[in-house]
Protein backbone atom coordinates (compact mmCIF):
# COMPACT_ATOMS: atom_id res chain seq x y z
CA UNK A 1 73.18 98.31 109.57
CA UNK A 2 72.28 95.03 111.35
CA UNK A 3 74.96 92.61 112.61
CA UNK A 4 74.65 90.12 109.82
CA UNK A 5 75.03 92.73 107.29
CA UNK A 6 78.02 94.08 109.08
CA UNK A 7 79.40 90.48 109.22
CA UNK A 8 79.25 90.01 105.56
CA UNK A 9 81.09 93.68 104.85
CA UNK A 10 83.80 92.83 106.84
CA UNK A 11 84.16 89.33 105.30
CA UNK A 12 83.95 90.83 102.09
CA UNK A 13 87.03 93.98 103.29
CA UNK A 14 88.97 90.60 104.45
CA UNK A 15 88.99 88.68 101.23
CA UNK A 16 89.36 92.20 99.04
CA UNK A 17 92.59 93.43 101.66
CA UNK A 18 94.34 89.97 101.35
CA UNK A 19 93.86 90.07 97.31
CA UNK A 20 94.85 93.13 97.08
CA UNK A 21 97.55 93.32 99.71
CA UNK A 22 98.94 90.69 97.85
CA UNK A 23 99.94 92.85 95.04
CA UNK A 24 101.12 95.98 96.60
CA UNK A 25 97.73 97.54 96.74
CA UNK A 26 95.56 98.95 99.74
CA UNK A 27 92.31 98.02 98.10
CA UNK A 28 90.85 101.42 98.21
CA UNK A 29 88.99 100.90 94.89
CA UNK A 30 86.68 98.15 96.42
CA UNK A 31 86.15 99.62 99.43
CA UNK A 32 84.50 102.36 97.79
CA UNK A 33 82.25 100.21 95.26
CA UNK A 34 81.16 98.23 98.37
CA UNK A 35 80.68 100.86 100.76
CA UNK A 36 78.55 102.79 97.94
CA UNK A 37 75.94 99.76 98.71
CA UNK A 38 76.08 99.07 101.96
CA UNK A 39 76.31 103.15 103.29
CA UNK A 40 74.29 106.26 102.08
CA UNK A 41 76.76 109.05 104.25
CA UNK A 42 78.73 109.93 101.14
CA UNK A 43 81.75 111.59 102.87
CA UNK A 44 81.64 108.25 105.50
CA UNK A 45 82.04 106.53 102.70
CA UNK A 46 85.18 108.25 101.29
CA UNK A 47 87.14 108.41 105.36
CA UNK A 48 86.04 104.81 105.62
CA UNK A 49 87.69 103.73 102.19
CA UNK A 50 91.12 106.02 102.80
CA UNK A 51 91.45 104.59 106.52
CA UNK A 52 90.94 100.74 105.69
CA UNK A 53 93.33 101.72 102.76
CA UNK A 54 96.01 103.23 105.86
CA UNK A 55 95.83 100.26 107.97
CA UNK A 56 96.76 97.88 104.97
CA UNK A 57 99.62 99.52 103.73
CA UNK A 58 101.03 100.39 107.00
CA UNK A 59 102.32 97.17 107.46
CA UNK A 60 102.77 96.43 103.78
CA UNK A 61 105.13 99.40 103.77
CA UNK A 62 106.83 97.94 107.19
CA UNK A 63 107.61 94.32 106.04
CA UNK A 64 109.01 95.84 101.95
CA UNK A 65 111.23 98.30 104.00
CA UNK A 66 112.47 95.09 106.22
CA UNK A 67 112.99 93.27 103.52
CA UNK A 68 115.15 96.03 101.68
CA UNK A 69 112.67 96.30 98.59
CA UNK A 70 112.05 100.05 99.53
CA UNK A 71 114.15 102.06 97.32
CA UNK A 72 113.57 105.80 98.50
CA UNK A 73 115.30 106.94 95.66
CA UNK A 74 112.29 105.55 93.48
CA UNK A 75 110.04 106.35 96.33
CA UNK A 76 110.72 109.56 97.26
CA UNK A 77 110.05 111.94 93.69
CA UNK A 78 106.58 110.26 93.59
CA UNK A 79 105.51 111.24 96.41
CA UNK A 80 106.98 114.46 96.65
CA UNK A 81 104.21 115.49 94.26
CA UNK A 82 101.86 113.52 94.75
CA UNK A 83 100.78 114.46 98.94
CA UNK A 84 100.05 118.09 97.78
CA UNK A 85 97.89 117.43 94.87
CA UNK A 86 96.11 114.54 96.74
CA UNK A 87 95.62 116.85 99.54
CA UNK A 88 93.85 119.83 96.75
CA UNK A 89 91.78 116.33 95.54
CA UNK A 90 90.72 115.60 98.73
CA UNK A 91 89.53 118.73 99.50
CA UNK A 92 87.00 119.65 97.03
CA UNK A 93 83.37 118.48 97.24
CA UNK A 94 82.07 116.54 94.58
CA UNK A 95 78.68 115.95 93.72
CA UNK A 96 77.94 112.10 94.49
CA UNK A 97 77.04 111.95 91.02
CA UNK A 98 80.36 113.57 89.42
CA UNK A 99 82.49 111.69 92.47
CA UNK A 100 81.20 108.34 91.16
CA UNK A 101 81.27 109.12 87.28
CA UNK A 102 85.30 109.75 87.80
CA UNK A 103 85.93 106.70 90.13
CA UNK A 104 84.24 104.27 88.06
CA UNK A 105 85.79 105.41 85.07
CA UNK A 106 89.44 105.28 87.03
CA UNK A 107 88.32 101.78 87.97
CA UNK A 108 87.76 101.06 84.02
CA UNK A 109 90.76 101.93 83.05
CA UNK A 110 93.09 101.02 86.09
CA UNK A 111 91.68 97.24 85.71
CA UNK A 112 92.30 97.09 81.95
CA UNK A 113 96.26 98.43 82.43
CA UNK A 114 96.50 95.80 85.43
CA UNK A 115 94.91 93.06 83.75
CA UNK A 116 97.25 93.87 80.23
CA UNK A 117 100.79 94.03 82.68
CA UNK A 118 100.03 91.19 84.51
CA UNK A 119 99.66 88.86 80.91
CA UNK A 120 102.56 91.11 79.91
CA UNK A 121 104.83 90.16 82.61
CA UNK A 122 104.02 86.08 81.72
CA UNK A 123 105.68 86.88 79.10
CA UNK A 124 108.49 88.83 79.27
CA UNK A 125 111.68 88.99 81.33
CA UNK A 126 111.76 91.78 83.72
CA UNK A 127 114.17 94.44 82.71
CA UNK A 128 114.59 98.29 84.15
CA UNK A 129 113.97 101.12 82.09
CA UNK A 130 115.92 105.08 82.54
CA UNK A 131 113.37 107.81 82.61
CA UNK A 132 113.69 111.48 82.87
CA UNK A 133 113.11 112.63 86.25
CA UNK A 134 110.51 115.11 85.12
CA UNK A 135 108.13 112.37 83.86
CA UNK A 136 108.21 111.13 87.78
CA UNK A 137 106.87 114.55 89.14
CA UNK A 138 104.16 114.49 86.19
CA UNK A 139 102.79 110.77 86.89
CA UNK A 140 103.19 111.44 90.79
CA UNK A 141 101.13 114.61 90.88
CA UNK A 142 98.80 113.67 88.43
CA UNK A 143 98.13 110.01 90.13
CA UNK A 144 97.91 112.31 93.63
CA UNK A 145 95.23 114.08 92.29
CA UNK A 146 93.02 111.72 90.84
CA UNK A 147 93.51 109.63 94.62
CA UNK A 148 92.24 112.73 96.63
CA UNK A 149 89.43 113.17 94.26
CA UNK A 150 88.03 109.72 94.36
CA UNK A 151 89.38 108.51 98.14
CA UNK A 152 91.80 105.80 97.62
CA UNK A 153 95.56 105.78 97.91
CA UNK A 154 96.52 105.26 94.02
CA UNK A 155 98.72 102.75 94.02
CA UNK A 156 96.33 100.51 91.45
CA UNK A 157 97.00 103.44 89.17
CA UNK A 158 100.59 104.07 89.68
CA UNK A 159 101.80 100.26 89.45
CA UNK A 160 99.98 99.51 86.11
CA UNK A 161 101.85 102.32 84.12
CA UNK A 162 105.16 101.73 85.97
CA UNK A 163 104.94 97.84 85.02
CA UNK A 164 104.22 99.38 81.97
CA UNK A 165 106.88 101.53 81.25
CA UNK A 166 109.27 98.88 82.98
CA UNK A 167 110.32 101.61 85.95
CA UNK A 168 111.74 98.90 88.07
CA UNK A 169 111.41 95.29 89.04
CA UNK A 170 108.11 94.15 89.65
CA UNK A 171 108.64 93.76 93.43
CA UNK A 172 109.97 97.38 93.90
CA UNK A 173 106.93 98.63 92.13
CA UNK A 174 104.90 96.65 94.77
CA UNK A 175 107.08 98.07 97.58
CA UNK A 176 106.80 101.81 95.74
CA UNK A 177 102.74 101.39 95.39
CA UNK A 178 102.16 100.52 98.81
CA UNK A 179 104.62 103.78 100.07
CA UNK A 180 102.70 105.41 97.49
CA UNK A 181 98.97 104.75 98.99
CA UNK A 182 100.45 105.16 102.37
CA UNK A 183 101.40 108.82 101.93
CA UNK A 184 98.37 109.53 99.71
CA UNK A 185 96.22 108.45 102.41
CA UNK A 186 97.57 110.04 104.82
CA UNK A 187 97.31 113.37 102.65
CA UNK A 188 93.50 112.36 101.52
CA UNK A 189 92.89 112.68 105.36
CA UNK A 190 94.39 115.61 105.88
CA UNK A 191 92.02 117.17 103.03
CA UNK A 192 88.96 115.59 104.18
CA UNK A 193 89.58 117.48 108.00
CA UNK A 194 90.89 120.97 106.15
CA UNK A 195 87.59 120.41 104.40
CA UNK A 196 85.39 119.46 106.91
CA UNK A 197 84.09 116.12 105.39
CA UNK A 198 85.76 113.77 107.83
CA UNK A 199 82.86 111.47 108.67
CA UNK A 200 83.03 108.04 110.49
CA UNK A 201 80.33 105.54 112.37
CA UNK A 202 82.87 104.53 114.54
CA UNK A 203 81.52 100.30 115.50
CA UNK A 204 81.40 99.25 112.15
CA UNK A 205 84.30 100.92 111.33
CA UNK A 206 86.52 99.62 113.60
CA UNK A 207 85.29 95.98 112.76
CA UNK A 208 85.86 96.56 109.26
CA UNK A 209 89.26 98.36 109.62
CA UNK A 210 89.99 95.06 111.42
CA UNK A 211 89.20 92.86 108.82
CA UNK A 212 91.57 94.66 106.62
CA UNK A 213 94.39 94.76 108.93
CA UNK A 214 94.22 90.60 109.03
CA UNK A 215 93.60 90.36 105.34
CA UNK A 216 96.12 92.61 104.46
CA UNK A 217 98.91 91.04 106.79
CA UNK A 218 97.91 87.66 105.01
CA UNK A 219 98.72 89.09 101.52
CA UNK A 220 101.37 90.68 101.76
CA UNK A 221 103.15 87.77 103.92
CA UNK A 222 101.81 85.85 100.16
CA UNK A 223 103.74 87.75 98.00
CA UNK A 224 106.83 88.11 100.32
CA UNK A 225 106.65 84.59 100.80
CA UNK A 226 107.87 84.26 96.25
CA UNK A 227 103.67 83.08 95.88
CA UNK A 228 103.85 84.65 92.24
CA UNK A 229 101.05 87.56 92.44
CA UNK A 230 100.05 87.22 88.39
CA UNK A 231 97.26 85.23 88.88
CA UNK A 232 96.22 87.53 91.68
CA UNK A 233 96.15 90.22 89.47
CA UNK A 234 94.34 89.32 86.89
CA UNK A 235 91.58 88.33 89.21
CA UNK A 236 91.86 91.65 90.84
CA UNK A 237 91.62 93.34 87.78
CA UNK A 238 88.38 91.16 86.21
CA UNK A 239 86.73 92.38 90.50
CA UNK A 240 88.07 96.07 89.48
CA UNK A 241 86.13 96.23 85.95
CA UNK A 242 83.56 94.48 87.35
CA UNK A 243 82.85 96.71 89.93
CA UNK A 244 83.99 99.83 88.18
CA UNK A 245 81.51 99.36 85.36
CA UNK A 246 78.52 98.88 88.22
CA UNK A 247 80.13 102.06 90.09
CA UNK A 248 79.81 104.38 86.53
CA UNK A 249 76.64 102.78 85.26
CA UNK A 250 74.41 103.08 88.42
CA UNK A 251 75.90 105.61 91.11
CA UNK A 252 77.72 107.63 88.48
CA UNK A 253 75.11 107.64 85.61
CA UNK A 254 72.07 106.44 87.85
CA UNK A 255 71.07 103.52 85.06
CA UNK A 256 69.49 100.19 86.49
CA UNK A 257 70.08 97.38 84.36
């Protein structure tokens, strides 16, 4: 990769961090779609997209706990079943072609549930919603799975349904999202070393693991900050089809159009 190339990519992880920061997420999903055309090491591809998607919510998950949106008692049952089964996810190798099929079709769907809450929410006053507490181990393990399979953290999964279903107030589900991507990255890792696919060029991916650590500090100061994140993610979710459909059409089903 030459410098200028580089320089664009990490412009690119900037903008894509602060967006998504800005709205609870890690970005994972992008990171993914981008690297797919910029790298050809698939398993680089998947480490580089789960660490970028580490250092963002690290400090997403720092500033909701200081400013006492963490709730650990909506945290904690997600993720509780969600770090094993994105750790079993993780660890199986895909076929590029299979790998790409499922992410672009997560990114499909995922962009279509953001884009509907986030028109929903215009229009609606936020109110909380009592759930049984089995339903929380279902959507946690089954989210954790699908993360480990395709390399990202979940949380642009997980917030779409729970703004959905009305789990909690929009800002909690934030705060819960980015705890959520934190711990499935962490477990994604974990998989990727058990399974010996850990791969990493380590100059550019330090430069672009540094562009997301200043993008994401950006967004999620943003939203903190009251900057109302609707518009952000709609826009998010318009980049997520977009990129989702161009992730299952050409890597996924190898069509050229």
């Amino acid at each position: 990769m030459t410098n200028p190339e580089l320089i664009w990519l990490a412009l690119a992880f900037f903008v894509i961090a602060l967006l998504y920061a800005s709205a609870g997420f890690g970005g994972g999903s992008s990171y993914l779609a981008i690297l797919s055309l910029s790298f050809t090491e698939f398993y680089e591809i998947r480490t580089l997209a789960l660490l970028c998607n580490l250092v963002v919510v690290s400090g997403s998950v720092w500033l909701f706990y200081r400013k006492g949106y963490l709730d650990w008692k909506l945290c904690i049952p997600f993720t509780l079943a969600s770090i094993p089964m994105a750790y079993i996810g993780a660890s199986f190798r895909l076929e590029e072609s299979l790998f790409f099929g499922i992410l672009g079709s997560a990114l499909i769907v995922s962009s279509l549930a953001l884009g509907y809450q986030s028109l929903r929410q215009q229009f609606s006053e936020p109110r909380k919603h009592r759930y049984a507490r089995i339903l929380t181990y279902v959507l946690g393990g089954a989210i954790g799975m699908l993360s480990g399979l395709v390399g990202i953290g979940g949380g642009i999964f997980l917030a779409p349904v729970l703004n959905h279903l009305r789990w909690d107030l929009p800002i909690k589900i934030a705060a819960l999202a980015s705890f959520f991507i934190l711990v499935n990255s962490i477990s994604g890792i974990a998989g990727l070393l058990t399974a010996g696919t850990f791969s990493l060029t380590w100059l550019p991916a330090l430069a672009l693991i540094l562009a997301v650590l200043a993008g994401g500090q950006i967004g999620i100061r943003l939203t903190l900050n009251r900057l109302t994140a609707q518009g952000i993610r709609l826009v998010t979710a318009v980049l997520v089809l977009v990129v989702g459909v161009r992730v299952l059409f050409i890597n996924g089903l190898g069509l050229n159009f």
